[in-house]
Structures are given as structure tokens and as C-alpha cells.
Protein backbone atom coordinates (compact mmCIF):
# COMPACT_ATOMS: atom_id res chain seq x y z
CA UNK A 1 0.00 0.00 0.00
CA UNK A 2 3.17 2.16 0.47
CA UNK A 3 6.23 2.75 -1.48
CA UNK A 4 9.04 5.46 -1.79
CA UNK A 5 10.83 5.81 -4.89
CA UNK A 6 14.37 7.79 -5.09
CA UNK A 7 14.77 8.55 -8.67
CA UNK A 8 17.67 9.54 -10.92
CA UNK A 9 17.31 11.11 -14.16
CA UNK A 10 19.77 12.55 -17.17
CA UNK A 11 19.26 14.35 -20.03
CA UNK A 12 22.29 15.53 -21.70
CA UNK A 13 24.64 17.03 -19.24
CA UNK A 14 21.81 18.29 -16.41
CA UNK A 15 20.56 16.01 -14.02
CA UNK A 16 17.71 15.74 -11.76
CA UNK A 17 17.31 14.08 -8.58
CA UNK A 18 13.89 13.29 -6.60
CA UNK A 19 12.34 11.11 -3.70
CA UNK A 20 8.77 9.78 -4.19
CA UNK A 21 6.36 8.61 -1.65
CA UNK A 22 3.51 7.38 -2.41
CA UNK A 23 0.44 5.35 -0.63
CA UNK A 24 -3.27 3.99 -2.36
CA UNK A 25 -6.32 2.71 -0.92
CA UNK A 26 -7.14 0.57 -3.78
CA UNK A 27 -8.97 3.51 -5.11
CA UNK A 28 -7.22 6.58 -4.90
CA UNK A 29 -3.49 7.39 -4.59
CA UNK A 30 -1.77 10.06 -2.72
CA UNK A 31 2.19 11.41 -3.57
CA UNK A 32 4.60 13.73 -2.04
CA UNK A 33 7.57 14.88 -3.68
CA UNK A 34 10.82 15.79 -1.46
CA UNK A 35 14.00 16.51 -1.89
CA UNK A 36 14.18 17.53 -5.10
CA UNK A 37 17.41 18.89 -6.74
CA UNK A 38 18.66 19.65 -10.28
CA UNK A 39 21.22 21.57 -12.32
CA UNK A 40 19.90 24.21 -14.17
CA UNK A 41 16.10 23.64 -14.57
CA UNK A 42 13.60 20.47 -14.02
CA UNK A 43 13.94 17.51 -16.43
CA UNK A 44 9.91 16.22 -15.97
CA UNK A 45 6.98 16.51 -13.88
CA UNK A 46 5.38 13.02 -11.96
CA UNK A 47 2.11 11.80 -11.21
CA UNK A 48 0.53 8.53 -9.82
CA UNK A 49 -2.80 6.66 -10.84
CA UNK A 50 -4.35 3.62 -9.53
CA UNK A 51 -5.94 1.32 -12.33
CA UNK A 52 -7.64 -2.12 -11.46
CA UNK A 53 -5.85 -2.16 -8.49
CA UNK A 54 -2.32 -1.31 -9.79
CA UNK A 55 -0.45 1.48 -8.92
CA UNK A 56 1.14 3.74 -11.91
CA UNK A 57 4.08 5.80 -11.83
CA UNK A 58 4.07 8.56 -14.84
CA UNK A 59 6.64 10.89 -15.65
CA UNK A 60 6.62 13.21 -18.27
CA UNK A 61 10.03 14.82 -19.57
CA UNK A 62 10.63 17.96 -20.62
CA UNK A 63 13.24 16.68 -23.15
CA UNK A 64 12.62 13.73 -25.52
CA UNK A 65 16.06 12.34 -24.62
CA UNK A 66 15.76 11.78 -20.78
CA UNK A 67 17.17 8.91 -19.10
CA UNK A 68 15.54 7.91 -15.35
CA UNK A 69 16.63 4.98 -13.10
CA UNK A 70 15.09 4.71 -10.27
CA UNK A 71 14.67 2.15 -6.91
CA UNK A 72 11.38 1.53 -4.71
CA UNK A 73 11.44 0.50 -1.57
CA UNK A 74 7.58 -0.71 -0.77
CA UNK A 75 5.82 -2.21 1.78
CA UNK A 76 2.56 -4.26 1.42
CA UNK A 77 -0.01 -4.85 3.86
């Protein structure tokens, strides 16, 4: 029902760093967005949906050449 997500992403030479956390009801979903850093300007915008009962991550670059790793820690009830 929980998860945090720390989240790396590139795009040429800027970079953008960001931790996610996020929690859903099987219904809705609910983020926060923390500790967010970057060199120069942002690389993308996130949001979070919930579709028959799976959670989506969506992030939406500003460039069309954006690289983003990422690792989730989650915990399930």
C-alpha cells in the first residue's frame, strides 16, 4: 500500500534528482515529492494513478532524450 521511490534522471549534461512517496487505498493514490534537486532547470513533472488495483508511476520529460533509473522500496499490507 506504500512505497518510496528515489529517482535519478539525465538528459544531456543536467541532471535531476527526486524522492517519491507514495500510498493507495485501492482507489485513490496520494504522492509527495521531497528533496528535489537539479542543475539548471527540471527535467519532468510526476504523477501517480491507480488502475484495477495497480499502482502507476508517470513521468513526463521535458526533453525527448531523458534517461531515469530509479529504486522503490515498498511495503505491502
Amino acid at each position: 500500500r506504500s512505497a518510496k521511490y528515489l529517482v535519478s534522471i539525465k538528459s544531456g549534461t543536467s541532471y535531476h534528482t527526486i524522492e517519491l512517496q507514495i500510498i493507495h487505498d485501492g482507489t485513490s493514490v496520494w504522492m509527495a515529492q521531497y528533496d528535489e534537486m537539479f542543475t539548471g532547470s527540471s527535467l519532468g513533472t510526476f504523477d501517480a494513478t491507480i488502475s484495477a488495483g495497480n499502482l502507476n508511476l508517470l513521468f513526463t520529460p521535458t526533453n525527448a532524450t531523458t534517461t531515469v533509473n530509479l529504486v522503490r522500496t515498498s511495503i505491502s499490507v
